[in-house]
C-alpha atoms as a PDB file:
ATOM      1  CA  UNK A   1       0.000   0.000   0.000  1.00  0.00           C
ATOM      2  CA  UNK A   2       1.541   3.628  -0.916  1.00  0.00           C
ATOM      3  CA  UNK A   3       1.370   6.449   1.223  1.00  0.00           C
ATOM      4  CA  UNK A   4      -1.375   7.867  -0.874  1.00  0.00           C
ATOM      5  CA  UNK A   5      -3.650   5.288  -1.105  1.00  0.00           C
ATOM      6  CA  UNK A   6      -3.312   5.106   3.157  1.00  0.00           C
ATOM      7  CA  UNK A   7      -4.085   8.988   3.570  1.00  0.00           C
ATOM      8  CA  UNK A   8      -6.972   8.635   1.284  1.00  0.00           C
ATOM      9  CA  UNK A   9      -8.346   6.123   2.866  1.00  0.00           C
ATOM     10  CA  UNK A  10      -7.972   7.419   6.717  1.00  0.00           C
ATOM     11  CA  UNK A  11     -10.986   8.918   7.167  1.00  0.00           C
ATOM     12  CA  UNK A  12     -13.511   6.246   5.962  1.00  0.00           C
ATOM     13  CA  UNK A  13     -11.381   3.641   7.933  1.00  0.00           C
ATOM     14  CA  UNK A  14     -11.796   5.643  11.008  1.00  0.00           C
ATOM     15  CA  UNK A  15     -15.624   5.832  10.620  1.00  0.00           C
ATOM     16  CA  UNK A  16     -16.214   1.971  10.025  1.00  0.00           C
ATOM     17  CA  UNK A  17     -14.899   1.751  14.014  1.00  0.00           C
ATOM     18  CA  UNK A  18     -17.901   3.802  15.015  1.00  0.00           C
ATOM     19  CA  UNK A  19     -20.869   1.878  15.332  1.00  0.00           C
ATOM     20  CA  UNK A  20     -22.273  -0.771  13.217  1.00  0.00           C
ATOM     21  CA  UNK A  21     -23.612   1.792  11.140  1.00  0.00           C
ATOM     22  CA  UNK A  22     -20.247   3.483  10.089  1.00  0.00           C
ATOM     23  CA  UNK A  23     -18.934   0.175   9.013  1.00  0.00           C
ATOM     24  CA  UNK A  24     -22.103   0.738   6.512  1.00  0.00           C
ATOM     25  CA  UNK A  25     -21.228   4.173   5.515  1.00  0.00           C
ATOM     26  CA  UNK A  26     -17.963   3.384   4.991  1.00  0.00           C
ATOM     27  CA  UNK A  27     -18.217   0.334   2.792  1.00  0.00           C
ATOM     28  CA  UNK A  28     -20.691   2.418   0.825  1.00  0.00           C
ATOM     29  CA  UNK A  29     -18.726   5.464   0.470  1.00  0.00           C
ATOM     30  CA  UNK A  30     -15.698   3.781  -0.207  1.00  0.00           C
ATOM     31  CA  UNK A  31     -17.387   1.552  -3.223  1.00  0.00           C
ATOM     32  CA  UNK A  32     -18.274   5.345  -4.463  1.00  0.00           C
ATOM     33  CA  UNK A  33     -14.766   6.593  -4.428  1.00  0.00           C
ATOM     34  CA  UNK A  34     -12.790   3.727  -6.349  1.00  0.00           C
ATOM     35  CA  UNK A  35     -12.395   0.943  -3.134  1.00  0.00           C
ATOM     36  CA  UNK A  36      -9.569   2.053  -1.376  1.00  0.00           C
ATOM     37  CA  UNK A  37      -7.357  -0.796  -0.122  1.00  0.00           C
ATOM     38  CA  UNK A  38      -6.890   0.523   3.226  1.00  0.00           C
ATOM     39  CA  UNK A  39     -10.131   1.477   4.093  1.00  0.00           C
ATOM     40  CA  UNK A  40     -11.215  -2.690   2.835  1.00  0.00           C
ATOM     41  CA  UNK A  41      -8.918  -3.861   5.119  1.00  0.00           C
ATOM     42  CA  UNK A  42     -10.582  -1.718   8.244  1.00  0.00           C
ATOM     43  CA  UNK A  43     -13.994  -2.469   7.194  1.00  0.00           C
ATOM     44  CA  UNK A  44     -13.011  -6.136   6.836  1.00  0.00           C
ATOM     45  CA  UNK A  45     -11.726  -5.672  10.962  1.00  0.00           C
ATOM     46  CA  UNK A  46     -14.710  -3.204  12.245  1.00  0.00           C
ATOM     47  CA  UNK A  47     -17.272  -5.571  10.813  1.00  0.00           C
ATOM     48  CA  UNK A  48     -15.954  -8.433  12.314  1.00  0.00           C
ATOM     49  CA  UNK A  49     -15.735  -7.004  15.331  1.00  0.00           C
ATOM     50  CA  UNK A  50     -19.105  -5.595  15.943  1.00  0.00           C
ATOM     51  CA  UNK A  51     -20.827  -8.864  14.213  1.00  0.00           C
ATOM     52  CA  UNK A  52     -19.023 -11.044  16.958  1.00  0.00           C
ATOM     53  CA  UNK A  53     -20.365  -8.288  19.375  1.00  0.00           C
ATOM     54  CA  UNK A  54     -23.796  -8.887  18.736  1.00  0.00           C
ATOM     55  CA  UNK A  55     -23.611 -12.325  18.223  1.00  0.00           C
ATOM     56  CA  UNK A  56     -21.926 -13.283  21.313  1.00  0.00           C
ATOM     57  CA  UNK A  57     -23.786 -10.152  23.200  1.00  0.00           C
ATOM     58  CA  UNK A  58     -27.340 -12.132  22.577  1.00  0.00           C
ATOM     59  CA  UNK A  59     -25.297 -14.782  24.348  1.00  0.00           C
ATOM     60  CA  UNK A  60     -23.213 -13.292  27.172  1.00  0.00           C
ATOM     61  CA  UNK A  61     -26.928 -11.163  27.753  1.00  0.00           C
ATOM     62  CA  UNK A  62     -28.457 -14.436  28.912  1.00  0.00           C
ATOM     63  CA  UNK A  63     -25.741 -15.138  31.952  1.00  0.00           C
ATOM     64  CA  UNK A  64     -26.793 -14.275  35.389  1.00  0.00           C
ATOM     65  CA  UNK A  65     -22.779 -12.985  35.860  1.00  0.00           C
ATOM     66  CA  UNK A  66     -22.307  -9.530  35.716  1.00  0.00           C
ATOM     67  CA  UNK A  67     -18.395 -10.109  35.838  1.00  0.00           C
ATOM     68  CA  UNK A  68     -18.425 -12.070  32.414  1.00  0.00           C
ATOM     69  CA  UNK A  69     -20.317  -8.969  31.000  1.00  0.00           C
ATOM     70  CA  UNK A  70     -18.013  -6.806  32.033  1.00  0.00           C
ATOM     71  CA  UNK A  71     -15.023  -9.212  30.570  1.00  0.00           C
ATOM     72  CA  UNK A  72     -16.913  -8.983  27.680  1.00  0.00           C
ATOM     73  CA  UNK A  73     -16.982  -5.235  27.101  1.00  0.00           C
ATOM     74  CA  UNK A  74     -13.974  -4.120  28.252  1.00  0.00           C
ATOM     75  CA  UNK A  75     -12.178  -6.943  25.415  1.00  0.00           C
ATOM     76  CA  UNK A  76     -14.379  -5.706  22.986  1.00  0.00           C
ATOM     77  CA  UNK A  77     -13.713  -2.342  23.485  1.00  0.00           C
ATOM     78  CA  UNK A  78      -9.852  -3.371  23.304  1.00  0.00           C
ATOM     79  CA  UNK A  79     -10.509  -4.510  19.942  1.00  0.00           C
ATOM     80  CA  UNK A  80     -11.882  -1.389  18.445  1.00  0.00           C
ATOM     81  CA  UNK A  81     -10.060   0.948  19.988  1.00  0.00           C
ATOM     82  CA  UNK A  82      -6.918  -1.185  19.009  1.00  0.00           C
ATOM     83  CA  UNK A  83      -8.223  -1.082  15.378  1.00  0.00           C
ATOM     84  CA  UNK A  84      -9.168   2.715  15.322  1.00  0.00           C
ATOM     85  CA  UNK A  85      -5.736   3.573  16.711  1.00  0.00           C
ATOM     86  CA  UNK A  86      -4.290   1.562  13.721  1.00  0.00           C
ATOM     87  CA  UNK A  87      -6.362   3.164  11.167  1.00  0.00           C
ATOM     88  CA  UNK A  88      -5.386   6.817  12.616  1.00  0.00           C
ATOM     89  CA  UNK A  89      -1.790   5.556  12.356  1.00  0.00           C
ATOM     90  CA  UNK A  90      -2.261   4.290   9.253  1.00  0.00           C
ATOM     91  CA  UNK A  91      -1.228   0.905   9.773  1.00  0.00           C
ATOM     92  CA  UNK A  92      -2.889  -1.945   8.406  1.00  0.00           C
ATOM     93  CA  UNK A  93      -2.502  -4.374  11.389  1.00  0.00           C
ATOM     94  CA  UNK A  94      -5.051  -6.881  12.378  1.00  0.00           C
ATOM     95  CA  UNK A  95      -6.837  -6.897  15.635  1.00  0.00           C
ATOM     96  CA  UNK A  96      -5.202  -9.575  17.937  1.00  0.00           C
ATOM     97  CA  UNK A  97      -6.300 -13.019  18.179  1.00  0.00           C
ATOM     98  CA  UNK A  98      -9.458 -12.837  15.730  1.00  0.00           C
ATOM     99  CA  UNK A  99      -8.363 -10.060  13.203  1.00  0.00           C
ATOM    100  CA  UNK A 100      -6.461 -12.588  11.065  1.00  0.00           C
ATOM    101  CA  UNK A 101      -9.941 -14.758  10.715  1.00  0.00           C
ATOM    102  CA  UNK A 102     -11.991 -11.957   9.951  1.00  0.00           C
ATOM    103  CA  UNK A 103      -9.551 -11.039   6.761  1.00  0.00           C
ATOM    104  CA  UNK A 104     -10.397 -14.567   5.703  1.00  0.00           C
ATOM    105  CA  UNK A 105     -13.897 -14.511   6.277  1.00  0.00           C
ATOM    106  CA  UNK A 106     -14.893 -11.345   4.649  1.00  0.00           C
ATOM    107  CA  UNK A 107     -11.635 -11.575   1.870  1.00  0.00           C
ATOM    108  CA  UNK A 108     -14.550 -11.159  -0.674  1.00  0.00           C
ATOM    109  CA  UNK A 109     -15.569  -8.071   1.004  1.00  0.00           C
ATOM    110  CA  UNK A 110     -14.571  -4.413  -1.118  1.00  0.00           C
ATOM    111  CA  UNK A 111     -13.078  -6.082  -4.077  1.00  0.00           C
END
């Protein structure tokens, strides 16, 4: 990835972090201005992320243990901040632990 194509895509990488609904935006946006590689890659993370959020929040939601909730939110909350920090910086590093699956899962996703 050159310089360029990482500044350009900053911005809309930043957004798909916030909410599920900026991974949205972003993947839209970003099919409008030419699919930035970048900004793919962050989408690919941020909707991983906040689909394994909900799925296993529907989960986690039915335990009586408000310790495992809290588990649960505070490593989620790792994740994105970890991957909104990385799209600031402009690196294209993968969220630890499931960020590597999530590139395989949605490989299909922005190309």
């Amino acid at each position: 990835m050159t310089e360029d194509t990482i500044e350009q895509g900053k911005p809309l990488a930043m957004v798909s972090y916030l909410w599920i609904l900026g991974v949205i935006v972003a993947y839209f946006l970003n099919k409008n201005k030419g699919n930035n590689s970048f900004t793919n890659f962050h989408i690919r993370q941020s909707l991983g992320i906040w689909l394994t959020f909900h799925a296993l929040g529907i989960v986690i939601s039915t335990l009586d243990f408000s310790l495992v909730r809290l588990v649960f939110y505070f490593c989620f909350g790792v994740l994105l901040i970890y991957g909104f920090i990385n799209a600031v910086a402009g690196n294209d590093q993968e969220v630890p632990v499931v960020g590597r699956i999530y590139q395989k899962v949605f490989a299909s996703l922005g190309r």
